[in-house]
C-alpha atoms as a PDB file:
ATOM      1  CA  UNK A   1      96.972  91.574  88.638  1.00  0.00           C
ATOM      2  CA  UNK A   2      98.354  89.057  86.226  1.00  0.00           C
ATOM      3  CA  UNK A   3      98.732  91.338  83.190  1.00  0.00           C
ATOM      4  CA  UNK A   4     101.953  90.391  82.167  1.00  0.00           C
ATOM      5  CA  UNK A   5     103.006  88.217  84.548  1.00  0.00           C
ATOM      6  CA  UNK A   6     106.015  85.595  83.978  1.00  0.00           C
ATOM      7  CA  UNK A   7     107.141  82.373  85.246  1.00  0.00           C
ATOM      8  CA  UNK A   8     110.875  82.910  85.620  1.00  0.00           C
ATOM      9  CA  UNK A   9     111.135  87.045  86.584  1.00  0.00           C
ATOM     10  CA  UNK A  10     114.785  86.104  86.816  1.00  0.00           C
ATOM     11  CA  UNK A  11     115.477  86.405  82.921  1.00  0.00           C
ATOM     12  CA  UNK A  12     113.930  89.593  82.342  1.00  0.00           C
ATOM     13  CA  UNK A  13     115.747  93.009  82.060  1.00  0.00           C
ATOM     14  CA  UNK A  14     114.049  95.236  84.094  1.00  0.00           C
ATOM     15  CA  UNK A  15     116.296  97.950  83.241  1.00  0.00           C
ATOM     16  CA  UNK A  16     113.973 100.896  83.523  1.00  0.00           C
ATOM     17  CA  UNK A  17     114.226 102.640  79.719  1.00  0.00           C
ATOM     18  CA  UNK A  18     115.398 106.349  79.093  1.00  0.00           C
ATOM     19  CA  UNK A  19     113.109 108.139  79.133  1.00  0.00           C
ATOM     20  CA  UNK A  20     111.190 109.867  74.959  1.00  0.00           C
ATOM     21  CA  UNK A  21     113.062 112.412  73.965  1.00  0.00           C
ATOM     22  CA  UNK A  22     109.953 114.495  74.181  1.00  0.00           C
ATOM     23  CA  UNK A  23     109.066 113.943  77.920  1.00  0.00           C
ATOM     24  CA  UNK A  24     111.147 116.521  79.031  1.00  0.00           C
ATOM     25  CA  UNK A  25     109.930 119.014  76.553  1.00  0.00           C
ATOM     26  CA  UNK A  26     106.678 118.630  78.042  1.00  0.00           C
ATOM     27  CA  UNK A  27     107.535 118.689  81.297  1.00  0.00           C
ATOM     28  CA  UNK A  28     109.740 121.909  81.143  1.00  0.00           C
ATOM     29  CA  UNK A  29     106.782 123.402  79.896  1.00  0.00           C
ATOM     30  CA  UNK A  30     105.012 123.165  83.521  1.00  0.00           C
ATOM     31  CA  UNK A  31     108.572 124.205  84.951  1.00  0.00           C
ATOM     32  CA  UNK A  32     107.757 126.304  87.957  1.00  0.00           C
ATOM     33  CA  UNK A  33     108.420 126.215  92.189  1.00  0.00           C
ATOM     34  CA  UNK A  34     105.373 124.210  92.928  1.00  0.00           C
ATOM     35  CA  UNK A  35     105.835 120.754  94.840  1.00  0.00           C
ATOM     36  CA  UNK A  36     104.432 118.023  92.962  1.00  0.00           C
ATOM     37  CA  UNK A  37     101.453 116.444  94.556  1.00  0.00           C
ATOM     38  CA  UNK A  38     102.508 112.316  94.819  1.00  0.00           C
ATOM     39  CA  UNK A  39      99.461 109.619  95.396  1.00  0.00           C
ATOM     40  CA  UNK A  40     100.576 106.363  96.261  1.00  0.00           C
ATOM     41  CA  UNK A  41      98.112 103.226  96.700  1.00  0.00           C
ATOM     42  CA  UNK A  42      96.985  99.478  96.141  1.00  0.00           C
ATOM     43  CA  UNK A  43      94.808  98.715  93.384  1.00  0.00           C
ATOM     44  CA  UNK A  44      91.951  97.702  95.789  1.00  0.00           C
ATOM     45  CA  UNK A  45      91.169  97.565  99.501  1.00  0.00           C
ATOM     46  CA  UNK A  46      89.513  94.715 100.140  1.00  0.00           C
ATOM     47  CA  UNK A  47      90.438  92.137 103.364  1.00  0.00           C
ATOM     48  CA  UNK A  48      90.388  89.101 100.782  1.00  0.00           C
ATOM     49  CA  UNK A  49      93.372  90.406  98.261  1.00  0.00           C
ATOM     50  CA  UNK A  50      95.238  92.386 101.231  1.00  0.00           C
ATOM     51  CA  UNK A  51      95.935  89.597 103.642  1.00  0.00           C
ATOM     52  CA  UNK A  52      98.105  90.153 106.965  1.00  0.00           C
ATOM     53  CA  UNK A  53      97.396  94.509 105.921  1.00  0.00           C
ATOM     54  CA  UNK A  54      94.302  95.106 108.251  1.00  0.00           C
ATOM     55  CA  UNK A  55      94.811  94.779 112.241  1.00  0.00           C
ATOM     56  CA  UNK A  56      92.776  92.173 113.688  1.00  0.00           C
ATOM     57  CA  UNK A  57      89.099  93.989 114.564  1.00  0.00           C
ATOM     58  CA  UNK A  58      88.947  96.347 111.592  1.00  0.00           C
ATOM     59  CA  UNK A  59      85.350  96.699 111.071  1.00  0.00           C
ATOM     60  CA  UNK A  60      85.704  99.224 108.045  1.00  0.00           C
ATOM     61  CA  UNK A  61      88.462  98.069 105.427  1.00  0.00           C
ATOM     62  CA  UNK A  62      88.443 101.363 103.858  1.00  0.00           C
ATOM     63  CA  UNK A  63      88.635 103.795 106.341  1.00  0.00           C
ATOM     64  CA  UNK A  64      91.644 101.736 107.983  1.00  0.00           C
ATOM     65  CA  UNK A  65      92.743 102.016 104.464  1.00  0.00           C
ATOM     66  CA  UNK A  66      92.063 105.667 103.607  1.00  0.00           C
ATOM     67  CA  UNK A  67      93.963 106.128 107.144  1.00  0.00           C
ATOM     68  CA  UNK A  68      97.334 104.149 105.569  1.00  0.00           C
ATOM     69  CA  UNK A  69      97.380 105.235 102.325  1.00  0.00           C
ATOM     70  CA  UNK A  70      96.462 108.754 100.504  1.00  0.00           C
ATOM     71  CA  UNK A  71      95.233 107.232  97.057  1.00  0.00           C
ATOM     72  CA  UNK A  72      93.687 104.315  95.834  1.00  0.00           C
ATOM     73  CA  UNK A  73      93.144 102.788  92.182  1.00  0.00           C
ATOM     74  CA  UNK A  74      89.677 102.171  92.306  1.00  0.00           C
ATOM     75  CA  UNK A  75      89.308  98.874  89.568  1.00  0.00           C
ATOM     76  CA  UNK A  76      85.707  98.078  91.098  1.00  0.00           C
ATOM     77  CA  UNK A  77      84.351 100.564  88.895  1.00  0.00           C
ATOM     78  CA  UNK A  78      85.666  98.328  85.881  1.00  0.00           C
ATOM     79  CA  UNK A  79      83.181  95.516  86.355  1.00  0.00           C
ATOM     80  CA  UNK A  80      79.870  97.710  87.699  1.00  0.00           C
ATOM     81  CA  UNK A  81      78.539 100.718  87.708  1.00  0.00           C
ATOM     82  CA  UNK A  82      78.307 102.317  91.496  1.00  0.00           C
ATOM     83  CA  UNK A  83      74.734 104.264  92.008  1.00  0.00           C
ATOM     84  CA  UNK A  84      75.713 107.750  93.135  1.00  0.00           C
ATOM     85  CA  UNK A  85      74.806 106.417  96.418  1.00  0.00           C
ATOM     86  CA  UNK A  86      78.042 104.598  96.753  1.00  0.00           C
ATOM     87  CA  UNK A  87      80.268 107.169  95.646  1.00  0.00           C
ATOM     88  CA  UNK A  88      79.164 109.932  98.545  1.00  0.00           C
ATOM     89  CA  UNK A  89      79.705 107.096 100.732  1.00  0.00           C
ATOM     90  CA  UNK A  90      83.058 106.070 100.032  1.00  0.00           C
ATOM     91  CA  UNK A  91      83.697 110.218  99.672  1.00  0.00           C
ATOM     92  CA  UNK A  92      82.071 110.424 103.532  1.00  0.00           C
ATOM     93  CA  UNK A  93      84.414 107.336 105.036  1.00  0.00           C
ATOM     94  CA  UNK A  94      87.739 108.881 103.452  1.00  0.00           C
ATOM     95  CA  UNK A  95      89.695 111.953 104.974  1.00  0.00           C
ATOM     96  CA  UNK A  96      90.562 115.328 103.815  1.00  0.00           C
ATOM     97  CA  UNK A  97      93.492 115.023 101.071  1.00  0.00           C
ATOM     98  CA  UNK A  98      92.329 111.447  99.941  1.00  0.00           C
ATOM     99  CA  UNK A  99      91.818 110.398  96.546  1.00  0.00           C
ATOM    100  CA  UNK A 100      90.329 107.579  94.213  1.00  0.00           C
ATOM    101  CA  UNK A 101      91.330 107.008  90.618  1.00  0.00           C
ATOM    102  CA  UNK A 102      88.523 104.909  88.977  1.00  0.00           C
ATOM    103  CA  UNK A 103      88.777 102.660  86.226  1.00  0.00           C
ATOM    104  CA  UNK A 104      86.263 103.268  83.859  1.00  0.00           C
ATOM    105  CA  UNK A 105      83.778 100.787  83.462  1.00  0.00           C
ATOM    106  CA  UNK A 106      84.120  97.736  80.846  1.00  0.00           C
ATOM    107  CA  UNK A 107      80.965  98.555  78.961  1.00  0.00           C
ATOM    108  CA  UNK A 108      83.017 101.553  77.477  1.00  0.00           C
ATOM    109  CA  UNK A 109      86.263 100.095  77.005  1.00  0.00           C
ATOM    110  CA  UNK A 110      86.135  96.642  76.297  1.00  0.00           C
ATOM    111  CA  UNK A 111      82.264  95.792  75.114  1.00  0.00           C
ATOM    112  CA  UNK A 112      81.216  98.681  73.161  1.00  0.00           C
ATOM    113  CA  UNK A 113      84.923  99.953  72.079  1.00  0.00           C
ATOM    114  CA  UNK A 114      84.610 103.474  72.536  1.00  0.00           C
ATOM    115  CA  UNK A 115      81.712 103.108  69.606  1.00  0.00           C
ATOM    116  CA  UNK A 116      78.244 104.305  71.119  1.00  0.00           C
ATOM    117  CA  UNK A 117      79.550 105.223  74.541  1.00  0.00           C
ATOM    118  CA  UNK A 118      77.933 108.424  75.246  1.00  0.00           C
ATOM    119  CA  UNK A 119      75.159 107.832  77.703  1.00  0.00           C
ATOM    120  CA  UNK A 120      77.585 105.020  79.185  1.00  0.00           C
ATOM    121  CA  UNK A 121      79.998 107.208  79.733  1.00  0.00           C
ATOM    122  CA  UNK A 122      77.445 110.077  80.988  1.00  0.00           C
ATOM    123  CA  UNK A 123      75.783 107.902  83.298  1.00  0.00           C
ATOM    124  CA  UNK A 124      79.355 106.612  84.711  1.00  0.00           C
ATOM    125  CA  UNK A 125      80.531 110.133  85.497  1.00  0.00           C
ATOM    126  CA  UNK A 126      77.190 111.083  87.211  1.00  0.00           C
ATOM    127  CA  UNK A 127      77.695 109.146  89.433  1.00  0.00           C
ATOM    128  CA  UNK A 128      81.987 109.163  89.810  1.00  0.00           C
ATOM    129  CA  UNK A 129      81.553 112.900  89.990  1.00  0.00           C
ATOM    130  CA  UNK A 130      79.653 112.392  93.980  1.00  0.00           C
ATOM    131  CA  UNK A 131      83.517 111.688  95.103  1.00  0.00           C
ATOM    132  CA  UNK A 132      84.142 116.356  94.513  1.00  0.00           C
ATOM    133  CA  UNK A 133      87.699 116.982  95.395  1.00  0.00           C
ATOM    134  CA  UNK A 134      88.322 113.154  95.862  1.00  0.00           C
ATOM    135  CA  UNK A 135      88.022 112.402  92.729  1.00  0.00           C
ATOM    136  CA  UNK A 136      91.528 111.794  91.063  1.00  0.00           C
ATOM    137  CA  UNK A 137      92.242 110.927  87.425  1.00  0.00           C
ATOM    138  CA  UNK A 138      89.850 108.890  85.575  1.00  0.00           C
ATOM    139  CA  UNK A 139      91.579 105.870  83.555  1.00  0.00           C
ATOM    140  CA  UNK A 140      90.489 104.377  80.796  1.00  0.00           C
ATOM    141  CA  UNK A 141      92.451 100.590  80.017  1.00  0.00           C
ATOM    142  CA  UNK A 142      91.567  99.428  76.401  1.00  0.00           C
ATOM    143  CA  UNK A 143      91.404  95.906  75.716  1.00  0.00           C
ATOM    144  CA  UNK A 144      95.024  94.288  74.272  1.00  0.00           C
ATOM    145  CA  UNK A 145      93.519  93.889  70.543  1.00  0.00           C
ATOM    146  CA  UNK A 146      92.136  97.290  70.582  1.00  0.00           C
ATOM    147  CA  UNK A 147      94.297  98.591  67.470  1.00  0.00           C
ATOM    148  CA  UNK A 148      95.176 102.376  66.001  1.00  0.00           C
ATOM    149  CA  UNK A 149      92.854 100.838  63.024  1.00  0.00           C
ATOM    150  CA  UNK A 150      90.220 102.107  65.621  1.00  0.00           C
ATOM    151  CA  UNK A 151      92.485 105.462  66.267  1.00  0.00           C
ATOM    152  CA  UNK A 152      88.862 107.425  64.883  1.00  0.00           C
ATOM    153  CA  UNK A 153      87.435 105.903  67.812  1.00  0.00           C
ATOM    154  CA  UNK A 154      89.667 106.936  70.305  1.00  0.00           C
ATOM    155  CA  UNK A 155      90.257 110.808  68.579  1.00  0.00           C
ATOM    156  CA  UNK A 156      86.276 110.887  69.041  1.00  0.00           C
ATOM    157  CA  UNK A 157      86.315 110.138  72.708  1.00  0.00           C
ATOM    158  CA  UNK A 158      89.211 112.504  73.596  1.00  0.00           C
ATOM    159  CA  UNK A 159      87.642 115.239  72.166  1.00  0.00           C
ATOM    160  CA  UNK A 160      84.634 114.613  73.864  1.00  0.00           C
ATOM    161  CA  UNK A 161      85.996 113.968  77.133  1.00  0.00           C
ATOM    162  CA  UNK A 162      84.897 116.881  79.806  1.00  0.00           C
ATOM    163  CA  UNK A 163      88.367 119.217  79.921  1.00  0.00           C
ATOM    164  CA  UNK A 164      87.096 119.797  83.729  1.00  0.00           C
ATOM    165  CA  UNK A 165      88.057 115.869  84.531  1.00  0.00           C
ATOM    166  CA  UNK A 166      91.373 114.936  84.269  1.00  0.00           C
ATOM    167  CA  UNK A 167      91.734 111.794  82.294  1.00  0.00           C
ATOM    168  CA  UNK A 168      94.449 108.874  81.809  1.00  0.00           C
ATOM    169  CA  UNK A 169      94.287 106.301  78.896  1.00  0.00           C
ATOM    170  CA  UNK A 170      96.261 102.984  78.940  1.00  0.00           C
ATOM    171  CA  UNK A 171      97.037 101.336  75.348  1.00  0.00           C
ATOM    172  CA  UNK A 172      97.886  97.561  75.382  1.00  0.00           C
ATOM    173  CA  UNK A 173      98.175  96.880  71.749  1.00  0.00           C
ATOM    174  CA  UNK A 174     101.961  97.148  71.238  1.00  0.00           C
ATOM    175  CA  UNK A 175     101.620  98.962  67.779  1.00  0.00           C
ATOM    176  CA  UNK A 176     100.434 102.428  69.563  1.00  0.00           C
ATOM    177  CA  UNK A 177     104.024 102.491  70.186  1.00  0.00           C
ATOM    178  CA  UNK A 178     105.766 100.397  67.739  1.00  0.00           C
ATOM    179  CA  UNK A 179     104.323 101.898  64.846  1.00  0.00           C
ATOM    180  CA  UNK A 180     106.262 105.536  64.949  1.00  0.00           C
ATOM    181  CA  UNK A 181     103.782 107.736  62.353  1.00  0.00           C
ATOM    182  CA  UNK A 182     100.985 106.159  65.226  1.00  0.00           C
ATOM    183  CA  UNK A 183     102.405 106.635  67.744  1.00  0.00           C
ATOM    184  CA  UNK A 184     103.318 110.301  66.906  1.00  0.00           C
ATOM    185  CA  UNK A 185      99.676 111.336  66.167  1.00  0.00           C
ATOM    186  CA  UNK A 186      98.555 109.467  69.499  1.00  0.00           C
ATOM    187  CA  UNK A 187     101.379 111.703  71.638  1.00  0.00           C
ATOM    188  CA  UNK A 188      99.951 114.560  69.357  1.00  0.00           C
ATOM    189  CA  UNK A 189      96.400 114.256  70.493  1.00  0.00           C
ATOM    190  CA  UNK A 190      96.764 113.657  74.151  1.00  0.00           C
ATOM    191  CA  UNK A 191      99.054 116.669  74.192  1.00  0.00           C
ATOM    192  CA  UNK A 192      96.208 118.766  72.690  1.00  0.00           C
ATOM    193  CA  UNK A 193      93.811 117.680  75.013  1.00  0.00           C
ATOM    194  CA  UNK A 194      95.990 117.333  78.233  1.00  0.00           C
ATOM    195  CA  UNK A 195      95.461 113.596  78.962  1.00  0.00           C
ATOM    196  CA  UNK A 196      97.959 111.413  80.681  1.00  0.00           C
ATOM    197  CA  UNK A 197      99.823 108.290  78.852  1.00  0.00           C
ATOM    198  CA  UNK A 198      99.426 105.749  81.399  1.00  0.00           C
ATOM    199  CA  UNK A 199     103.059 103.984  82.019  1.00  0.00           C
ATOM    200  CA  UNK A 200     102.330 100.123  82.765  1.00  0.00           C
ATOM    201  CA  UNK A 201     105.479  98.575  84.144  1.00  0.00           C
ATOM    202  CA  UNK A 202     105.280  95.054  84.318  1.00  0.00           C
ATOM    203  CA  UNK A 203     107.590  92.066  83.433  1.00  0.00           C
ATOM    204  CA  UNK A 204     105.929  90.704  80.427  1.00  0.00           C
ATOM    205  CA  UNK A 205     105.594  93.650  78.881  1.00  0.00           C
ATOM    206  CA  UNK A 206     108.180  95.520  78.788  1.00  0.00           C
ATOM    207  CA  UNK A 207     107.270  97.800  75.092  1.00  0.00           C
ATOM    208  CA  UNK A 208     104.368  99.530  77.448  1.00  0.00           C
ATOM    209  CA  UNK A 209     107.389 101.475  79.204  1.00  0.00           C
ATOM    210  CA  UNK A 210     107.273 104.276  76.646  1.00  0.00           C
ATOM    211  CA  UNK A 211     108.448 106.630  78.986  1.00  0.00           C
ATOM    212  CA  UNK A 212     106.346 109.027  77.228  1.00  0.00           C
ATOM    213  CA  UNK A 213     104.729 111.842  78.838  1.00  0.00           C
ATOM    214  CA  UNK A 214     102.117 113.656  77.348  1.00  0.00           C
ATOM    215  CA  UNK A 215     100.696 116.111  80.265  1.00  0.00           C
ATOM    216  CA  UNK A 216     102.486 117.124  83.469  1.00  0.00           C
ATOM    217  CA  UNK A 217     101.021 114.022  85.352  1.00  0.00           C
ATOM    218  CA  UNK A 218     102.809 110.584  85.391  1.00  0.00           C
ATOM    219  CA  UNK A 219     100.329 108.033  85.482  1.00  0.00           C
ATOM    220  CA  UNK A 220     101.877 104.597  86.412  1.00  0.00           C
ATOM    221  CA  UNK A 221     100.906 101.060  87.115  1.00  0.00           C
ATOM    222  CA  UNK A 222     103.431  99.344  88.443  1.00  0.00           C
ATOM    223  CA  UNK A 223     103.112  95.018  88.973  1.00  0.00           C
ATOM    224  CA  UNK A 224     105.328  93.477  91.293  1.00  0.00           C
ATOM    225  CA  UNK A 225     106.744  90.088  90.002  1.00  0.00           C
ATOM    226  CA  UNK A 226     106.656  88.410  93.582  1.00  0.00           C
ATOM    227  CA  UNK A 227     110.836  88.507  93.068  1.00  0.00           C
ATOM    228  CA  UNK A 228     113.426  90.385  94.877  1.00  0.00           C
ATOM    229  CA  UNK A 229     113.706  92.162  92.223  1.00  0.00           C
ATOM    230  CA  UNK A 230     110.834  94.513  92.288  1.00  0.00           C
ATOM    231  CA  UNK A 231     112.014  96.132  95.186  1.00  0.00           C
ATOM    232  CA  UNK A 232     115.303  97.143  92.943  1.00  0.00           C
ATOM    233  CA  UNK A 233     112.881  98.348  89.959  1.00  0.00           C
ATOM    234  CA  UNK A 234     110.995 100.523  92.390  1.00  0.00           C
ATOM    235  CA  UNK A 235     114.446 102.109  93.611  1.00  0.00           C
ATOM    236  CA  UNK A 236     114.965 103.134  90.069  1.00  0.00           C
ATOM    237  CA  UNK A 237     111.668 104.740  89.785  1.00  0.00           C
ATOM    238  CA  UNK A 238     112.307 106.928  92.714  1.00  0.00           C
ATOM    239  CA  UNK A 239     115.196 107.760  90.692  1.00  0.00           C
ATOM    240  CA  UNK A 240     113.588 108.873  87.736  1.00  0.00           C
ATOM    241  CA  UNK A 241     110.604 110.538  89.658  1.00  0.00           C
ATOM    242  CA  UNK A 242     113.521 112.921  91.155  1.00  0.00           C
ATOM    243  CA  UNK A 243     114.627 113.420  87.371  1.00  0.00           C
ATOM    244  CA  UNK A 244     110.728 114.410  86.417  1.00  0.00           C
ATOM    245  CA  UNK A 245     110.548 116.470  89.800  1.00  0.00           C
ATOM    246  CA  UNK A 246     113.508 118.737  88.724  1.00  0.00           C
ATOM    247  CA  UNK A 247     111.918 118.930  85.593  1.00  0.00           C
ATOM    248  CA  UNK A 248     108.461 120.238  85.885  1.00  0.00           C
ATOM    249  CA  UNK A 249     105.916 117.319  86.837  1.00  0.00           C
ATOM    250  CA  UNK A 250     102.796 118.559  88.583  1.00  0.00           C
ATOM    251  CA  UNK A 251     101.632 115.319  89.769  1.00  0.00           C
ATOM    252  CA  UNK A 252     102.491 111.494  90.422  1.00  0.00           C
ATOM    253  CA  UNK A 253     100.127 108.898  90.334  1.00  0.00           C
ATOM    254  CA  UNK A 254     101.501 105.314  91.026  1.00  0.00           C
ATOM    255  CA  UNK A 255      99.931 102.685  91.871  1.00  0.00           C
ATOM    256  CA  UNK A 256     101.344  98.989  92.863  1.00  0.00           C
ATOM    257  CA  UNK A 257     100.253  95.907  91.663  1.00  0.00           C
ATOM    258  CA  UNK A 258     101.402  92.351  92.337  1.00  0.00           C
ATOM    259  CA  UNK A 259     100.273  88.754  91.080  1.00  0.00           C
ATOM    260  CA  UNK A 260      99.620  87.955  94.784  1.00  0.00           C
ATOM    261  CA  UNK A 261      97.955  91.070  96.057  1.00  0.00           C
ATOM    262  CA  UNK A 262      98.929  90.682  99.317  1.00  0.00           C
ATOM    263  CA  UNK A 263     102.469  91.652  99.020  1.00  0.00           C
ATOM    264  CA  UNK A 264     101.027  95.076  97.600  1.00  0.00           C
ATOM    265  CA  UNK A 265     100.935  97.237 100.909  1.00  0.00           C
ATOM    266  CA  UNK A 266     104.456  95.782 101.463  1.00  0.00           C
ATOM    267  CA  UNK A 267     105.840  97.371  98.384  1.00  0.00           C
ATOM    268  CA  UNK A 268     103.978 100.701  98.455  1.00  0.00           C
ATOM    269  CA  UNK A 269     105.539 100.931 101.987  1.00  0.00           C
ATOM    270  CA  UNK A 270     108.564 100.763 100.974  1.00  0.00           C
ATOM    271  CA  UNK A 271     108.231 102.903  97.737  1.00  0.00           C
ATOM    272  CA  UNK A 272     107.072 105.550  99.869  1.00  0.00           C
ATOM    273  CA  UNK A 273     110.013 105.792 102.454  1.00  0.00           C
ATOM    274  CA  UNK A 274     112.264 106.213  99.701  1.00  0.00           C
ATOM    275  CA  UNK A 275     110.184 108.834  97.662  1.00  0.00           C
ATOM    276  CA  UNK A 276     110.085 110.217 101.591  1.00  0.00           C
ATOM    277  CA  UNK A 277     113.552 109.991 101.968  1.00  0.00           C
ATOM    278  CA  UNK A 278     115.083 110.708  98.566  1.00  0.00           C
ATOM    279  CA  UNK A 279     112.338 113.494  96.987  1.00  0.00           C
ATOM    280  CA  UNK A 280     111.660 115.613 100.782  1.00  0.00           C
ATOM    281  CA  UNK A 281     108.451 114.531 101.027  1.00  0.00           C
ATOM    282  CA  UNK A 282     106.461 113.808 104.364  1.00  0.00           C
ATOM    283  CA  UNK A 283     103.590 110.693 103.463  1.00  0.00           C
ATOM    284  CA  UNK A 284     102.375 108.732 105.979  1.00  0.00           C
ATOM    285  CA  UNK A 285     104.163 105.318 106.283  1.00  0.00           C
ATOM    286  CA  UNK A 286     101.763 102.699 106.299  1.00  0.00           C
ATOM    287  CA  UNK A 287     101.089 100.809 109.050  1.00  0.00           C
ATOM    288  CA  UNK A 288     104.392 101.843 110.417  1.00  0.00           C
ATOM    289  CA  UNK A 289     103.502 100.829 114.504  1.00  0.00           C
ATOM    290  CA  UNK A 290     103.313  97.607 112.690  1.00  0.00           C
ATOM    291  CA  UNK A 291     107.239  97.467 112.094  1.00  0.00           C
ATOM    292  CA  UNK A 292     106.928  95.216 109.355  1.00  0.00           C
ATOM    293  CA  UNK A 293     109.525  93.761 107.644  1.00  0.00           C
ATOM    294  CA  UNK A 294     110.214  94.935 103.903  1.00  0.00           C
ATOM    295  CA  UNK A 295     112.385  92.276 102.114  1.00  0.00           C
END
């Protein structure tokens, strides 16, 4: 993932930001003794972008995958359409307690702009809907010059989102948050409808770390920068997932990213022994008869 990437990682305060003043009204809201449900993954599972991950005689990438890891980001779905076909068979390969959270396709988000989207949109959840109880959080990524002078747009696709599917959205244009009387309304309307802010946290762009929750689920794309130092800004999310944790969250979605993919299953590994050992939670530890070694 290059989104954001940087050429010197070294000069950039990664100081992870305090969090809106209005996350933890939201999240206090949800306030109750349930243990938040936490999905870790990769952004794809593919041999090719997850070198040195897959033993030697995997036959089946993604059930070795599905086997590691309880969650994957599903960015195929971006570039193509899967027949329904696919779907049941990625939902037949997976286990029990496994979930994908696809991208929705590029046709919506990036060609037609949310303008004219219906049967798009209808004919990509026909066939995203074969994965049943597998089938995570939807997320919608609009395109980095996709402005609130479109905000109609996106007000018209919210409200015609189906309530039953939970939904994400990820703004790129840096006046959704900038711009405070835009911003507001845009917190406003994904409150009303229950859809998730999608946190990007990534070295060139640091304004996308609102810290902004709108709905009891943290959405958040994390990208490595290939530096020592990622391994210190994933320590302080653990931190602030504990804060969320004691504060209502219902569910954590993170997924990690890194300019060279590889290094991916490396850092979710270690994300998830400390969320393991710091939040009391039991995930499995990826390819942990592997012993590999974490920087």
């Amino acid at each position: 993932m290059k989104f954001g990437s940087v050429d010197n990682p070294e000069i950039i305060d990664f100081t992870l930001p305090q969090d809106h003043p209005k996350t933890k009204t939201v999240l206090n809201k949800h306030k109750d003794d349930n243990i938040p449900d936490v999905y870790i993954g990769c952004a794809k599972w593919n041999r090719a972008d997850l070198k040195g991950f897959y033993p030697r005689g995997t036959k089946d990438e993604l059930v070795y995958y599905a086997s590691q890891f309880n969650a994957i980001e599903l960015n195929a779905t971006f570039y193509r359409i899967f027949p329904p076909e696919q779907f049941t068979t990625w939902y037949k390969k997976t286990p029990e307690g496994f979930k994908f959270f696809p991208k929705l396709n590029q046709e919506i988000s990036h060609w037609k702009r949310l303008n004219g989207i219906k049967e798009v949109v209808e004919h990509y959840l026909y066939s995203a809907i074969n994965l049943k109880e597998k089938l995570g959080t939807i997320f919608l990524q609009l395109h980095n010059n996709f402005s609130p002078k479109d905000f109609n747009r996106v007000v018209q696709f919210v409200e015609a989102w189906p309530k039953e599917l939970p939904l994400a959205i990820e703004f790129r244009h840096t006046d959704w948050y900038n711009d405070s009387l835009v911003a507001k309304d845009l917190y406003q309307l994904l409150e009303q409808n229950n859809i998730s802010n999608v946190i990007v946290d990534t070295a060139g762009r640091r304004d996308l770390l609102h810290m902004r929750l709108t709905n009891a689920t943290a959405f958040v794309r994390y990208v490595g920068a290939n530096h020592p130092s990622d391994y210190i800004r994933l320590d302080d999310w653990v931190t602030r997932l504990k804060t969320w944790k004691e504060e209502g969250i219902k569910e954590v979605d993170f997924f990690i990213h890194q300019n060279i993919e590889k290094e991916s299953p490396l850092l979710s590994t270690y994300f998830i022994k400390k969320i393991n050992e710091q939040l009391g939670y039991t995930l499995k530890i990826p390819n942990e008869q592997a012993q590999q070694t974490l920087l």
